[in-house]
Protein backbone atom coordinates (compact mmCIF):
# COMPACT_ATOMS: atom_id res chain seq x y z
CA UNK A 1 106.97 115.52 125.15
CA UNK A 2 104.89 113.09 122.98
CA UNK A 3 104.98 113.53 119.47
CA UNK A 4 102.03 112.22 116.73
CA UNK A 5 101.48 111.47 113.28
CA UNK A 6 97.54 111.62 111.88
CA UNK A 7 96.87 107.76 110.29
CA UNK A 8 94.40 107.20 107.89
CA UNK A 9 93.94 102.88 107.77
CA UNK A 10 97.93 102.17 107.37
CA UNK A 11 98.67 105.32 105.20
CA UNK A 12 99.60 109.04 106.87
CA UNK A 13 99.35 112.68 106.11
CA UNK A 14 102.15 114.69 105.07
CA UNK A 15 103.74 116.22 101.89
CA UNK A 16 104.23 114.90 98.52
CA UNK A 17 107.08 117.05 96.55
CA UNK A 18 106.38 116.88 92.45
CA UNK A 19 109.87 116.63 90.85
CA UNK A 20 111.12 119.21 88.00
CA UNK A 21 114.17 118.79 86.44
CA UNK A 22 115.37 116.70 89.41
CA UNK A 23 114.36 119.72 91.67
CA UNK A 24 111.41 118.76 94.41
CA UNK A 25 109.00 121.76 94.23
CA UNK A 26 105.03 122.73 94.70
CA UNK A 27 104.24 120.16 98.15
CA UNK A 28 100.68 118.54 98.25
CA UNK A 29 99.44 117.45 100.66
CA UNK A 30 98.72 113.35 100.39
CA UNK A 31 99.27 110.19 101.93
CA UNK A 32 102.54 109.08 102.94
CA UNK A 33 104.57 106.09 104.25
CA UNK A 34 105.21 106.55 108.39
CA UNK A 35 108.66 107.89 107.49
CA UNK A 36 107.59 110.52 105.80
CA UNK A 37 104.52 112.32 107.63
CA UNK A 38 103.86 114.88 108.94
CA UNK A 39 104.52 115.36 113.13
CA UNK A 40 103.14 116.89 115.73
CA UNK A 41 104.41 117.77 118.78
CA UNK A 42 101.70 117.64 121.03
CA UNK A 43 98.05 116.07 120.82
CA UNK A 44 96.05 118.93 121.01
CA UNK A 45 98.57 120.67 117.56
CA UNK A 46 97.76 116.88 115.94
CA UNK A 47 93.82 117.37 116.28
CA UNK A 48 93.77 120.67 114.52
CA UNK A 49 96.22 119.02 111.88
CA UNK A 50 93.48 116.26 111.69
CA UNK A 51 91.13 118.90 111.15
CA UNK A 52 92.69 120.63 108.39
CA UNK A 53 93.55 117.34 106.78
CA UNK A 54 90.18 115.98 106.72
CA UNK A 55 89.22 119.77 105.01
CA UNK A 56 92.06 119.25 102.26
CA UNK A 57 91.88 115.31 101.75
CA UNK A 58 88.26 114.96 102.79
CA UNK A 59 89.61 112.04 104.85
CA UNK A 60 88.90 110.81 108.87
CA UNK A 61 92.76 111.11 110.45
CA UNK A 62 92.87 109.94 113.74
CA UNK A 63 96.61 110.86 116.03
CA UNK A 64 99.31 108.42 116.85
CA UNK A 65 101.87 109.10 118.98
CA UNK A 66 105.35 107.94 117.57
CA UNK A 67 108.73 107.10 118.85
CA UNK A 68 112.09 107.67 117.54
CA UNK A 69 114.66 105.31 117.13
CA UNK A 70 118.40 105.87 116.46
CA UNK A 71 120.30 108.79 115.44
CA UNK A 72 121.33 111.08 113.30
CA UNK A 73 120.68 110.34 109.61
CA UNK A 74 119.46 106.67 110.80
CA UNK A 75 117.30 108.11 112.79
CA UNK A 76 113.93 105.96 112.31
CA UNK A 77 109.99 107.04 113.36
CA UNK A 78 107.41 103.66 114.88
CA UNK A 79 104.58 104.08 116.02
CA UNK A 80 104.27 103.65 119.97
CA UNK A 81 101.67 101.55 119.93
């Protein structure tokens, strides 16, 4: 299984938590460093991410499959490319 993250120039989509009282709560959607997008576990589930993304940022994403390296809580995402 391939998984994907949707890359807009060298920034990604996934979720940006705003902070109250050192809680995280309400996620936006933004752009986020590699370790923190959002995946996709196949290419076809990335394009319709792309999709949506480009209707709530009203930016081009493009998919790029990933690989993980490591384990457990050092587990790491780069891109396969």
């Amino acid at each position: 299984m391939s998984w994907y993250v949707l890359a807009h120039d060298a920034q990604y989509f996934g979720l940006i938590w705003e902070l109250f009282n050192g809680s995280p709560r309400r996620p936006r959607s933004g752009l986020v460093d590699l370790q923190h997008a959002q995946l996709s576990c196949s290419l076809g589930a990335a394009r319709v991410e792309a999709r949506r993304a480009r209707g709530i940022l009203g930016l081009e994403f493009q998919p790029v499959p990933i690989r993980f390296e490591g384990r457990g809580p050092e587990t790491r995402i780069l891109r396969a490319d």
